[in-house]
C-alpha atoms as a PDB file:
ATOM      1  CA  UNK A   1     130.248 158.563 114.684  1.00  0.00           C
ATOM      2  CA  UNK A   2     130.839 162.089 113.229  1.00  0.00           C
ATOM      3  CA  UNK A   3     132.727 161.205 109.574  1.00  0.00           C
ATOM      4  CA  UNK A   4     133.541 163.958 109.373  1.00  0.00           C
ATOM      5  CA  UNK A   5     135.321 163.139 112.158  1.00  0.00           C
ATOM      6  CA  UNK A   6     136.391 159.540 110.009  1.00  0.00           C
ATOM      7  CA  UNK A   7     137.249 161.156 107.498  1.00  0.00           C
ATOM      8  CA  UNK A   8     139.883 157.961 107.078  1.00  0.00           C
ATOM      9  CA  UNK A   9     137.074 155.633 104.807  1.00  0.00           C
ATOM     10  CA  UNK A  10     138.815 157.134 101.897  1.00  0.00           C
ATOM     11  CA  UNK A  11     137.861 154.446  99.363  1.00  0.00           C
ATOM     12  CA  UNK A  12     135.957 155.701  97.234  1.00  0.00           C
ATOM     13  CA  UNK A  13     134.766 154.571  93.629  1.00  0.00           C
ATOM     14  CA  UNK A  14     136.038 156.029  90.521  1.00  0.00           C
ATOM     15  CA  UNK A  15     132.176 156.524  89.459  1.00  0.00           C
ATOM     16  CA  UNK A  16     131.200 158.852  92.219  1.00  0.00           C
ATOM     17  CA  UNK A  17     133.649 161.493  91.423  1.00  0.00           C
ATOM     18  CA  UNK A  18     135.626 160.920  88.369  1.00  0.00           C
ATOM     19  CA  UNK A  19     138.699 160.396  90.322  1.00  0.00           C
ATOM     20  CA  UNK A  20     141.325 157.312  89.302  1.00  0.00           C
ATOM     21  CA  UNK A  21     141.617 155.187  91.751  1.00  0.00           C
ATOM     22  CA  UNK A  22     144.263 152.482  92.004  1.00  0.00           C
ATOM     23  CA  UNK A  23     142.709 148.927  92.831  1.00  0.00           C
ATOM     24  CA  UNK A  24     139.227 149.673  93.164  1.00  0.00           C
ATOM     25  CA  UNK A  25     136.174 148.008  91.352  1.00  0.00           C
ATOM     26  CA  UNK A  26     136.095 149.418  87.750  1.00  0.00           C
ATOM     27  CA  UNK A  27     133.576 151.773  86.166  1.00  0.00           C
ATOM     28  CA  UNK A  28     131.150 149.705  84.814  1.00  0.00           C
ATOM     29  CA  UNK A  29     130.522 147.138  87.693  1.00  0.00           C
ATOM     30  CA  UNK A  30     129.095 150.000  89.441  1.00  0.00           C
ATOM     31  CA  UNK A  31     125.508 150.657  89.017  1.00  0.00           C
ATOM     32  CA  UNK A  32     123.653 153.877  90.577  1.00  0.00           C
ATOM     33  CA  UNK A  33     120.282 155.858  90.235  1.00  0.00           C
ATOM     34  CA  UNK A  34     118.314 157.514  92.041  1.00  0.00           C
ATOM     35  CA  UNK A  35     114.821 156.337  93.568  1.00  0.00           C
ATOM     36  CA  UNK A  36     111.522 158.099  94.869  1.00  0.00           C
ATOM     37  CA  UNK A  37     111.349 157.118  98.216  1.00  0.00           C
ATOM     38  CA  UNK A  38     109.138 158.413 101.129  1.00  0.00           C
ATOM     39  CA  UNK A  39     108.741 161.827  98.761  1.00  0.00           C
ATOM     40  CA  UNK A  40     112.470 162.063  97.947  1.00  0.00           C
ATOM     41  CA  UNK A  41     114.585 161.015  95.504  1.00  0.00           C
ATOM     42  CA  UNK A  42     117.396 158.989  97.137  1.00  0.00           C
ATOM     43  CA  UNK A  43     121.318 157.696  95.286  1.00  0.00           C
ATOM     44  CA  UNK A  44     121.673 154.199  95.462  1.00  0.00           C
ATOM     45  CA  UNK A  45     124.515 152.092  93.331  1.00  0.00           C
ATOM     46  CA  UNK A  46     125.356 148.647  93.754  1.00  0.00           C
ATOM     47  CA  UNK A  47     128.474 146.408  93.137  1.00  0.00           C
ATOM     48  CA  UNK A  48     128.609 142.723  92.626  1.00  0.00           C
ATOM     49  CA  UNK A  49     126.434 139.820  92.917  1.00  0.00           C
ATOM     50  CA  UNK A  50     124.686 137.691  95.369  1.00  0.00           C
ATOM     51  CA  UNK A  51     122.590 138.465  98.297  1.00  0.00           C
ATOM     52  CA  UNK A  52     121.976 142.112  98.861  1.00  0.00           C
ATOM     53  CA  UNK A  53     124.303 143.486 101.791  1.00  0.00           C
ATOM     54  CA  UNK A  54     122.930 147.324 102.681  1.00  0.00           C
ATOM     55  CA  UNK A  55     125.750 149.624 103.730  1.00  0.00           C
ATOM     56  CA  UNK A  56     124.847 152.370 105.555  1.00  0.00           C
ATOM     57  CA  UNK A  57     127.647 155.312 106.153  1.00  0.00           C
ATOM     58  CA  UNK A  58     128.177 157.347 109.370  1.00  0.00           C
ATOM     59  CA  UNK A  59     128.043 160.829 110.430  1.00  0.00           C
ATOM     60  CA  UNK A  60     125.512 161.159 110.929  1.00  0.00           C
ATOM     61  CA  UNK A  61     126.230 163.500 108.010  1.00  0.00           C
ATOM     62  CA  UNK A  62     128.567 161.684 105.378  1.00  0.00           C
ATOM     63  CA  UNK A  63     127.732 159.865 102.174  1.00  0.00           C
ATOM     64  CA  UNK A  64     127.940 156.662 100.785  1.00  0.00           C
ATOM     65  CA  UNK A  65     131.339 156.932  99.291  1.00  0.00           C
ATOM     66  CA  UNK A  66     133.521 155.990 102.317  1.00  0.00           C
ATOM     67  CA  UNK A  67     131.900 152.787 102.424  1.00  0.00           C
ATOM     68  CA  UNK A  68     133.330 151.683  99.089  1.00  0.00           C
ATOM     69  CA  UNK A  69     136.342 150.748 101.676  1.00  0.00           C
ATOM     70  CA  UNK A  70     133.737 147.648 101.644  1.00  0.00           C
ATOM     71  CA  UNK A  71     134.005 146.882  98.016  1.00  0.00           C
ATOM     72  CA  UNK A  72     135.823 143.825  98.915  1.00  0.00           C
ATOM     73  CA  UNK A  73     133.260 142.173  99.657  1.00  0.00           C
ATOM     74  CA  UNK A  74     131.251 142.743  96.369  1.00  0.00           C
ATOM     75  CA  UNK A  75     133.032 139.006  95.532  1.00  0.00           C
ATOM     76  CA  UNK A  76     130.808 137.569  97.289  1.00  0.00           C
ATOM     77  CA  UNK A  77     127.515 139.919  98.284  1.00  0.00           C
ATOM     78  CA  UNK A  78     125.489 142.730  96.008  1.00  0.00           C
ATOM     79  CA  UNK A  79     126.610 145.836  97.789  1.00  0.00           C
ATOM     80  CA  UNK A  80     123.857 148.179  98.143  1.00  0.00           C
ATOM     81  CA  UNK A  81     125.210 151.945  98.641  1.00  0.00           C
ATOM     82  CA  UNK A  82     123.009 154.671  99.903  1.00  0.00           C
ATOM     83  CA  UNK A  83     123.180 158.180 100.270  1.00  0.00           C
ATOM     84  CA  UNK A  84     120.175 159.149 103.212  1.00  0.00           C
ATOM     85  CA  UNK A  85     117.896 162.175 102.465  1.00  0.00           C
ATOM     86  CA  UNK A  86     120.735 165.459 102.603  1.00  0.00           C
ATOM     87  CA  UNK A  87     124.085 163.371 101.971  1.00  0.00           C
ATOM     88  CA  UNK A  88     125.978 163.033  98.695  1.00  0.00           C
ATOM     89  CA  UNK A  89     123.549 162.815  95.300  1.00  0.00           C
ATOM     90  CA  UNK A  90     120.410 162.435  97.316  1.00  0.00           C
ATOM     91  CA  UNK A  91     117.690 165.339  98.028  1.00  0.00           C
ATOM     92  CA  UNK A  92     118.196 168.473 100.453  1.00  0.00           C
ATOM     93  CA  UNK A  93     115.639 168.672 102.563  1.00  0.00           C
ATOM     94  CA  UNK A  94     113.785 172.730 102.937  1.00  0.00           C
ATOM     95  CA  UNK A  95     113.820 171.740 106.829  1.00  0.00           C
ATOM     96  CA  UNK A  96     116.470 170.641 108.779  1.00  0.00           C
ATOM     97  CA  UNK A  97     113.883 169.213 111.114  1.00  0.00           C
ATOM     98  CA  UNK A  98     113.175 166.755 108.323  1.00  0.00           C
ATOM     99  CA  UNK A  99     116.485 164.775 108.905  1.00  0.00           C
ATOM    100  CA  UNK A 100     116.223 162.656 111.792  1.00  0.00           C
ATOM    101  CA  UNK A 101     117.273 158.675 112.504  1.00  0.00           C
ATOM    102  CA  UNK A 102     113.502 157.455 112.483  1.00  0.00           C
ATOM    103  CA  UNK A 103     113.561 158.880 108.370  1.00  0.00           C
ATOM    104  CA  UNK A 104     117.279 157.075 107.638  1.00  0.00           C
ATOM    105  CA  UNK A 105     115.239 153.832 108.961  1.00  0.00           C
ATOM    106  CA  UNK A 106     112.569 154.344 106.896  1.00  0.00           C
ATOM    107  CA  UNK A 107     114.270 155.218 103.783  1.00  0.00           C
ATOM    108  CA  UNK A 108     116.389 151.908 103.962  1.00  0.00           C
ATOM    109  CA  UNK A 109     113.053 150.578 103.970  1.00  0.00           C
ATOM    110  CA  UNK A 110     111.832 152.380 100.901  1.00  0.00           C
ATOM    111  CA  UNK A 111     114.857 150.941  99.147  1.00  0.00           C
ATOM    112  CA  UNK A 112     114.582 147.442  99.855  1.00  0.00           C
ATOM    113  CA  UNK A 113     111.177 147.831  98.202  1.00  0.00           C
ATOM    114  CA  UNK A 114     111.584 149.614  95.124  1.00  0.00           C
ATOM    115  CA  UNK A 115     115.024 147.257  94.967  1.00  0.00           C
ATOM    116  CA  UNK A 116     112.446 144.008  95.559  1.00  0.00           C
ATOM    117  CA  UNK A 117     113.935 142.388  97.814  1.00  0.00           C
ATOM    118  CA  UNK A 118     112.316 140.253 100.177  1.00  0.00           C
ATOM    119  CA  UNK A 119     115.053 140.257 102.777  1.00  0.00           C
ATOM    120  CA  UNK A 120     118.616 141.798 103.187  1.00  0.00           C
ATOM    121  CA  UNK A 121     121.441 141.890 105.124  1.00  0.00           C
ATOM    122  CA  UNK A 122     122.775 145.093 106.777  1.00  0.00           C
ATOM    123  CA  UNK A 123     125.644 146.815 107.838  1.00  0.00           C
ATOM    124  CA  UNK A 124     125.834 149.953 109.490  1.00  0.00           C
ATOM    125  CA  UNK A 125     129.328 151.797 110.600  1.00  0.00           C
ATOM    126  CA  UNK A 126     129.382 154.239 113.090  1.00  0.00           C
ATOM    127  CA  UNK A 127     126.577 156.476 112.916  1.00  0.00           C
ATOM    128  CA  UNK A 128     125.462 153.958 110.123  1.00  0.00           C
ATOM    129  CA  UNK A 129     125.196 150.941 112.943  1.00  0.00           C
ATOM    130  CA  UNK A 130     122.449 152.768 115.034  1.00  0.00           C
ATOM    131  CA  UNK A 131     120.130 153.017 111.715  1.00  0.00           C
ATOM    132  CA  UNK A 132     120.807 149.634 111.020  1.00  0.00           C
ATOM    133  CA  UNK A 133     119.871 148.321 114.758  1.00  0.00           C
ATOM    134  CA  UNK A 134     117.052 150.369 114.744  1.00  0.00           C
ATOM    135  CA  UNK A 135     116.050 148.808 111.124  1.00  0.00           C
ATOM    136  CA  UNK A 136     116.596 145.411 112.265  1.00  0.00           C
ATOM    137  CA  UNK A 137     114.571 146.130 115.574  1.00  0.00           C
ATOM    138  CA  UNK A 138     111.616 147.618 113.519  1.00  0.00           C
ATOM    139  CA  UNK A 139     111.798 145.124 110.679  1.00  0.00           C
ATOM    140  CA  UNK A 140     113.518 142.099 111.751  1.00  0.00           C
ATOM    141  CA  UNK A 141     111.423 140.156 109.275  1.00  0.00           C
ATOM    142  CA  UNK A 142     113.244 141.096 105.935  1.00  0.00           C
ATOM    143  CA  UNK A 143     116.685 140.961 107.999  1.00  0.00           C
ATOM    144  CA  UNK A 144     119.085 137.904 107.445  1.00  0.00           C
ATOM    145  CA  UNK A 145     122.068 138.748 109.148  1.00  0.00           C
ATOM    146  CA  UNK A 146     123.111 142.408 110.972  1.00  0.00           C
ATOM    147  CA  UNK A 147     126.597 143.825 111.149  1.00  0.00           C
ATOM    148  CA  UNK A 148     127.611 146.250 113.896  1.00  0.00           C
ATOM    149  CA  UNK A 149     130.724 147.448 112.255  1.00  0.00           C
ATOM    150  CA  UNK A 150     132.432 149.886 115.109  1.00  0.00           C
ATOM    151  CA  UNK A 151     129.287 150.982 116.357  1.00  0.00           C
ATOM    152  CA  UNK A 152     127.263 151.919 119.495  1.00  0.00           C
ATOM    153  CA  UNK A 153     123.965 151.468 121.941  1.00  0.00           C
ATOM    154  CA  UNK A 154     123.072 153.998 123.382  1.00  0.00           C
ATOM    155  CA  UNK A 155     123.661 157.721 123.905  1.00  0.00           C
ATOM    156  CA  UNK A 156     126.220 157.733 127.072  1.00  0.00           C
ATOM    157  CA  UNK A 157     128.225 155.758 124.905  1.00  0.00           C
ATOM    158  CA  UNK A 158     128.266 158.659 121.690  1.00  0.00           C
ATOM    159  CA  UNK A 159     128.824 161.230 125.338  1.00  0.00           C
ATOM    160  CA  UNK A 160     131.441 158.853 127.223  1.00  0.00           C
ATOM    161  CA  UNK A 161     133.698 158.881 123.662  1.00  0.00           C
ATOM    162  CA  UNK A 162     133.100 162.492 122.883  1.00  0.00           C
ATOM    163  CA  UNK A 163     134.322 163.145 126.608  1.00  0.00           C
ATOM    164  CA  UNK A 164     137.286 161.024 125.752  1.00  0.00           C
ATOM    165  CA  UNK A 165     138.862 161.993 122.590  1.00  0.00           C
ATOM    166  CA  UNK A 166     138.420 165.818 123.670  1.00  0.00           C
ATOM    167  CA  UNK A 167     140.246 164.662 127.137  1.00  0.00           C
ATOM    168  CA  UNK A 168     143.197 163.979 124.585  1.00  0.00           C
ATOM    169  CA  UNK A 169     142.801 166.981 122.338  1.00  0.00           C
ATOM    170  CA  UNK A 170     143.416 169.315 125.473  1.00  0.00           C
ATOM    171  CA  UNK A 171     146.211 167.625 126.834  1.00  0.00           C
ATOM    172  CA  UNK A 172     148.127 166.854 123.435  1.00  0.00           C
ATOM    173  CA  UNK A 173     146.965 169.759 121.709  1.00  0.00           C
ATOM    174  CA  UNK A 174     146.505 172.449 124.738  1.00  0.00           C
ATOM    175  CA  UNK A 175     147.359 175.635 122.753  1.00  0.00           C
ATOM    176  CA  UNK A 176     144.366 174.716 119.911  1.00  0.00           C
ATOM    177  CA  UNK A 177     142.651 173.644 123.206  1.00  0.00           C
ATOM    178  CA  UNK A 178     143.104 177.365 124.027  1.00  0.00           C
ATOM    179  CA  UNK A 179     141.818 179.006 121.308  1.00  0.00           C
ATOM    180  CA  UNK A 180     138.725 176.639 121.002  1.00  0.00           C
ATOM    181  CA  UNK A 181     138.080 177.339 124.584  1.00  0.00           C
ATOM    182  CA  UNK A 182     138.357 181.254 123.794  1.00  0.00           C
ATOM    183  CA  UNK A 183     135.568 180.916 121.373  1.00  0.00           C
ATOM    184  CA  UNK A 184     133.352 178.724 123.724  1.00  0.00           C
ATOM    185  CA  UNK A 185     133.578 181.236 126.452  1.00  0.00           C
ATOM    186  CA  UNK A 186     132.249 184.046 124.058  1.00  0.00           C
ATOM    187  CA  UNK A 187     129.561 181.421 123.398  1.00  0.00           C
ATOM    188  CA  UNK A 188     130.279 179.804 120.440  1.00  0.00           C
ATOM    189  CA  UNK A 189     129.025 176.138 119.973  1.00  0.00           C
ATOM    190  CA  UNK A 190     130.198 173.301 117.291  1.00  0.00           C
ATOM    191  CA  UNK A 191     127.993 174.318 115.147  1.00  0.00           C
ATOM    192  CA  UNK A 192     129.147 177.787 114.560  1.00  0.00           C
ATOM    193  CA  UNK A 193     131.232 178.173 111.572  1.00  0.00           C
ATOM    194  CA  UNK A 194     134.111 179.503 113.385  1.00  0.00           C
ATOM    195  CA  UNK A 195     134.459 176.686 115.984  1.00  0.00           C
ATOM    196  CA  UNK A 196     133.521 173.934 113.538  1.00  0.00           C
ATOM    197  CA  UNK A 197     136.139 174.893 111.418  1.00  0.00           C
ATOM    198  CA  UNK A 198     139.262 175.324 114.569  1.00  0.00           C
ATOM    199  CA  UNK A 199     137.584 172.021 116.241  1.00  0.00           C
ATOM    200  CA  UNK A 200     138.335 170.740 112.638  1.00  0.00           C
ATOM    201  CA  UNK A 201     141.935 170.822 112.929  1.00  0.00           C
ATOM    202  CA  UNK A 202     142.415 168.189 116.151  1.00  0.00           C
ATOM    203  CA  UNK A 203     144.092 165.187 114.128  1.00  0.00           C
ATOM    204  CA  UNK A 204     141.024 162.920 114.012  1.00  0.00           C
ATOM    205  CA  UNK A 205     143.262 159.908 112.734  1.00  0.00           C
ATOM    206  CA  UNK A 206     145.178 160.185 115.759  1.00  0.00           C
ATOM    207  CA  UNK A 207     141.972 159.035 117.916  1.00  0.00           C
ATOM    208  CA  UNK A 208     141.182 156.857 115.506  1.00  0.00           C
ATOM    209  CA  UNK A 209     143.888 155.133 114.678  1.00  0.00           C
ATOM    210  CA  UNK A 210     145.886 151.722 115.428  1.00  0.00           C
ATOM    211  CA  UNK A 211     148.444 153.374 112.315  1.00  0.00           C
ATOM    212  CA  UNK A 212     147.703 156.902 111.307  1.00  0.00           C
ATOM    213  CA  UNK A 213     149.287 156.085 108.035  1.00  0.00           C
ATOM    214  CA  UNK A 214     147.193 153.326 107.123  1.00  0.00           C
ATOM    215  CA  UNK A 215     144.210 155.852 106.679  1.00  0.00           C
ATOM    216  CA  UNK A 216     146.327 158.621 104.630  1.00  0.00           C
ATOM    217  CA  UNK A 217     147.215 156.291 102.264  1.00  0.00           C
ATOM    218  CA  UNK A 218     143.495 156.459 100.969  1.00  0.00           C
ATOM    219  CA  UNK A 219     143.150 160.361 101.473  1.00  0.00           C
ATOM    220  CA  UNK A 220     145.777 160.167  98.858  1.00  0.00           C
ATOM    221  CA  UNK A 221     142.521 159.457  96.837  1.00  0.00           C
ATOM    222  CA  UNK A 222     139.037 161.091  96.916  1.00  0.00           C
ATOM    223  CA  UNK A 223     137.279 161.659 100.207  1.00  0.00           C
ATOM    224  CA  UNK A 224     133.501 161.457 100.720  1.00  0.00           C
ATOM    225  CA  UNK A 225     131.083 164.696 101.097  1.00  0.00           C
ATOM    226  CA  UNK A 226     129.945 165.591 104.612  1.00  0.00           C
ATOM    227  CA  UNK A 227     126.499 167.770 104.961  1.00  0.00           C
ATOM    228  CA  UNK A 228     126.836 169.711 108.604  1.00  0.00           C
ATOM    229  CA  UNK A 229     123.115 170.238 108.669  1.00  0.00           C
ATOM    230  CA  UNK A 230     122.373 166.632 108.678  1.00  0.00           C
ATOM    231  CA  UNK A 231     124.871 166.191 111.657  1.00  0.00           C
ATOM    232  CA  UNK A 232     124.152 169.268 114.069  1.00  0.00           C
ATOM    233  CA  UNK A 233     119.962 168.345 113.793  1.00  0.00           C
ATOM    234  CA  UNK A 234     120.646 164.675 114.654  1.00  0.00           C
ATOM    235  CA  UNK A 235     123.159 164.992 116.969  1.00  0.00           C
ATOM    236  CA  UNK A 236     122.490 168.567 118.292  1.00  0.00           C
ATOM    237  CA  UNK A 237     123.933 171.799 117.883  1.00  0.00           C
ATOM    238  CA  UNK A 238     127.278 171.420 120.398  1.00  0.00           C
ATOM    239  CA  UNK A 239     127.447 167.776 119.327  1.00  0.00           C
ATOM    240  CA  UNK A 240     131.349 167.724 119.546  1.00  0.00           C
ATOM    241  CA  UNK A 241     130.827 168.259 123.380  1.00  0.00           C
ATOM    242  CA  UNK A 242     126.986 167.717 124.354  1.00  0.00           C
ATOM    243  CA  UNK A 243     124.733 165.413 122.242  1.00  0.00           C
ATOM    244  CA  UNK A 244     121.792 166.150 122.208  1.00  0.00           C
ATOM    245  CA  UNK A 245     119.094 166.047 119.372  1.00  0.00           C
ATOM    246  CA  UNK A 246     118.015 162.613 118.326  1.00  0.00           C
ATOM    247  CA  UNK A 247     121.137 160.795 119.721  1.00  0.00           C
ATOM    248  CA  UNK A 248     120.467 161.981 123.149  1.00  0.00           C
ATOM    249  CA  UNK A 249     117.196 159.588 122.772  1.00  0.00           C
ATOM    250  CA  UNK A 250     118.815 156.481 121.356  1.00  0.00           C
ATOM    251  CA  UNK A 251     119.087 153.604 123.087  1.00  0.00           C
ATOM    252  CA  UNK A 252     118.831 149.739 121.840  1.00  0.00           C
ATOM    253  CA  UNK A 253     119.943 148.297 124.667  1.00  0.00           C
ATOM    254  CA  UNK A 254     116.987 146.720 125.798  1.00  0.00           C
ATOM    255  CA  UNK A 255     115.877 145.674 122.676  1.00  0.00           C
ATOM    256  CA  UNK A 256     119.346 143.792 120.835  1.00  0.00           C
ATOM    257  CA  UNK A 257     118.253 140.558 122.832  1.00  0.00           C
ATOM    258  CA  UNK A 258     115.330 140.330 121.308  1.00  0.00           C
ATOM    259  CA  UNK A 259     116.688 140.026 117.984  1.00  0.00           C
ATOM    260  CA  UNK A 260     116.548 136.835 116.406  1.00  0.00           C
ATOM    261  CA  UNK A 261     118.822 137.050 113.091  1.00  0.00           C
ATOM    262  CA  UNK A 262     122.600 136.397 113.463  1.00  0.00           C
ATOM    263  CA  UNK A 263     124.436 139.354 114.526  1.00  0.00           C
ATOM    264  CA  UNK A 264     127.984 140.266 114.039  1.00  0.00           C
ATOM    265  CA  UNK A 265     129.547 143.121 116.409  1.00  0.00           C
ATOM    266  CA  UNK A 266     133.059 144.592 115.388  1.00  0.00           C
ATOM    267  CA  UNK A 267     135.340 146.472 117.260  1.00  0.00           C
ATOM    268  CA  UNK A 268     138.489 147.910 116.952  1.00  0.00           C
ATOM    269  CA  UNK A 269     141.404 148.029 119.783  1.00  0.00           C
ATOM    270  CA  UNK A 270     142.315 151.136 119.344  1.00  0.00           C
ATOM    271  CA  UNK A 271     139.216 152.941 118.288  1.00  0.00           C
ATOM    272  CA  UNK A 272     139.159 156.119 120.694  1.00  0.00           C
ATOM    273  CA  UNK A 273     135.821 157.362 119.052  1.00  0.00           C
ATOM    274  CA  UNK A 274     134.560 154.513 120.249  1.00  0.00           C
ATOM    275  CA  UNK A 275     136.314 152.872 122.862  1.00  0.00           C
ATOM    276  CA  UNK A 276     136.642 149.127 123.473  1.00  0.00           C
ATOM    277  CA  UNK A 277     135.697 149.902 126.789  1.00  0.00           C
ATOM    278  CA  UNK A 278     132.317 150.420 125.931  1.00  0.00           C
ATOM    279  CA  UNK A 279     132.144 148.151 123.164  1.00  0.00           C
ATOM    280  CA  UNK A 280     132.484 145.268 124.922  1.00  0.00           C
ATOM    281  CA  UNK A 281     129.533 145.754 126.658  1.00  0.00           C
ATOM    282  CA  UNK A 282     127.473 144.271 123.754  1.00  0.00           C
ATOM    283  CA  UNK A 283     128.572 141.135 124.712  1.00  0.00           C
ATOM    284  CA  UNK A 284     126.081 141.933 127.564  1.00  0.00           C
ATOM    285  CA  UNK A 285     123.043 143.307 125.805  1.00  0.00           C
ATOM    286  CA  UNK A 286     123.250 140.475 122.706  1.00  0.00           C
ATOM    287  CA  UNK A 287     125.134 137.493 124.274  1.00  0.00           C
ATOM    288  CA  UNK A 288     124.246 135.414 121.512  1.00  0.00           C
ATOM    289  CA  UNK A 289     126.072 137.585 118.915  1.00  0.00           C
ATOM    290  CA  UNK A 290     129.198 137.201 117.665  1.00  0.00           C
ATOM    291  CA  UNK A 291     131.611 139.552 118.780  1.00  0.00           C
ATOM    292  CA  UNK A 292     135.373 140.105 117.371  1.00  0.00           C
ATOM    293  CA  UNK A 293     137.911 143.251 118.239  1.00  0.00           C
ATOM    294  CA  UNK A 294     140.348 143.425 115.628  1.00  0.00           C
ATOM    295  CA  UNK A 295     143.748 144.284 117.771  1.00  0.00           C
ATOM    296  CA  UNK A 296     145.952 146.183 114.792  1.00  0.00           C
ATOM    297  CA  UNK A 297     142.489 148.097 114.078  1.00  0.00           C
ATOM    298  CA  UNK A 298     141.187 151.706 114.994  1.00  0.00           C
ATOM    299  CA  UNK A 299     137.528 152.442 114.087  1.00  0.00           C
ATOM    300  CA  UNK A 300     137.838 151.073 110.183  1.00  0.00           C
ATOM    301  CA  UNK A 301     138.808 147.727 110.195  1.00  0.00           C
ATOM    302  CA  UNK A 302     137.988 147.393 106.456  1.00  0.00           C
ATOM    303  CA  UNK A 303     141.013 149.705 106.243  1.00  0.00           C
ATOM    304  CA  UNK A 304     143.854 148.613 108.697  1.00  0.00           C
ATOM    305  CA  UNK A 305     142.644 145.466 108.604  1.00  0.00           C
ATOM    306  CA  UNK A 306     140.521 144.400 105.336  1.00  0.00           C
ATOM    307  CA  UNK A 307     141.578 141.048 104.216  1.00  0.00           C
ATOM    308  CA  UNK A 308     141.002 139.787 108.261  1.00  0.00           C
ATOM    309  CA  UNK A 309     137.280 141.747 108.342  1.00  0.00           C
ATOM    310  CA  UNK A 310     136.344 140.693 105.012  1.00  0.00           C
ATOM    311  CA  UNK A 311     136.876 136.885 105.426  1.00  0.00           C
ATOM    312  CA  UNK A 312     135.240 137.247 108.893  1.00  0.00           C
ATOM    313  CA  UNK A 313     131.999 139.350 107.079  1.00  0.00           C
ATOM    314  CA  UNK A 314     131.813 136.681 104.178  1.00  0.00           C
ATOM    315  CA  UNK A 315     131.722 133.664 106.456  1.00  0.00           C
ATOM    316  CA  UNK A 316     129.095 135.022 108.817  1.00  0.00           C
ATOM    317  CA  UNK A 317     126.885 136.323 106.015  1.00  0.00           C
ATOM    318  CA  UNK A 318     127.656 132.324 104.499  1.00  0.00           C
ATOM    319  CA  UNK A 319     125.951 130.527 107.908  1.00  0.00           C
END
């Protein structure tokens, strides 16, 4: 969901922003550019070898930086970054109206072409996972394997979590609670500057979180870029309380049986942005998939728990 919300996938490469980064790939084994695609010129880099594995980042809003928490599994996959039209090195659109999920689907498109691939494998968190359902749903013929990595189905879900973490942040929090609710009855909304920036200041980690400290360790580093325009026009202008815009239309429910690639669906325990609760229920609209909750995990399992996602991610993609 909203990263920058998560802002806790902190691992990001040395490359993007000239920052030193302890452990992570080196310099040179990180290739980007960017590409023309549908009338835009889009950042891609990829890291590693193999089959191509597309990562696309949440939000909806972020870049592709967090997702270098994935580098990992560059041992054993190409890693395929993207930044979508408005986030990180990639084009600003003169419309907001222009960003919308339907153009993040089609973009991944335009980049498996000018990449030449004939098929990929895809892996969308948060945010990330409903562009990547709705890719493999639209073009399940150049998809090998999908990866739900702490995602969601449908819009009640993205409502039923945003009801939930804020049903902490008033009773843990009540005097921020306060002030925020000050501003709301004067009419502010979350995209006004002044609540955006007091909503800002709930401790995201906390409803994120199986360990709060497992996610500052890679603040410590470089954290990725977050455009608010892209996130207030897809998921609508009070989006930390009512989504609307193009979330309040998404829904794959009906559709994830149909799908006839291997899919992989991870949760984590205790992910409060998006609760196991709900997350279970994909067991019910893809029975066939494989689905794993990672118990010591919050919403980024590649962080609290890497070594345990990435063997699970490399011998799913291997089948």
């Amino acid at each position: 969901m909203r990263n920058k919300i998560i802002s806790l996938v902190i691992f990001i490469s040395a490359f993007y922003l000239g920052c030193d980064i302890p452990n992570s790939k080196v310099e040179d084994e990180i290739h980007g550019r960017l590409i023309e695609v549908n009338g835009h010129k889009l950042w891609v880099e990829t890291l590693g070898k193999g089959a191509p594995l597309f990562l696309i980042a949440g939000g909806p809003g972020m870049s592709h930086a967090g997702m270098h928490s994935f580098d990992g599994l560059s041992d054993s996959s190409m890693l395929v970054f993207i930044d979508n039209f408005g986030r990180g090195k990639s084009d600003r659109a003169t419309s907001s109206a222009e960003y919308s999920i339907d153009n993040d689907v089609s973009d991944v498109e335009g980049i498996r072409k000018a990449l030449g691939f004939e098929k990929i494998n895809i892996l969308g968190h948060s945010y990330g996972s409903a562009v990547a359902q709705l890719y493999a749903i639209k073009y399940g013929e150049n998809v090998d394997h999908l990866i739900v990595a702490n995602g969601f189905y449908n819009c009640e879900m993205w409502q039923d979590n945003n009801d939930s973490w804020n049903f902490i942040f008033s009773h843990q929090f009540p005097e921020l609670w306060d002030s925020l609710m000050v501003l709301r009855s004067k009419g502010f909304r979350s995209s006004d500057p002044a609540h955006d920036e007091l909503y800002n200041q709930f401790p995201m980690d906390m409803v994120q979180s199986y360990c709060p400290t497992n996610n500052f360790k890679h603040r410590k580093s470089c954290e990725s870029t977050f455009n608010n325009e892209v996130y207030y026009q897809i998921a609508g202008p009070d989006a930390d309380f009512y989504v609307s815009g193009d979330i309040s239309k998404f829904d794959v429910t009906g559709d994830l049986s149909k799908l006839e690639m291997p899919m992989l669906i991870i949760a984590g325990r205790y992910d409060r942005a998006l609760n196991p609760k709900y997350s279970l229920e994909y067991k019910k609209f893809c029975p066939r998939a494989k689905f794993v909750m990672f118990e010591y995990s919050g919403h980024n399992p590649q962080i609290e728990e890497p070594e345990l996602e990435f063997r699970l991610i490399d011998s799913f993609l291997s089948n």
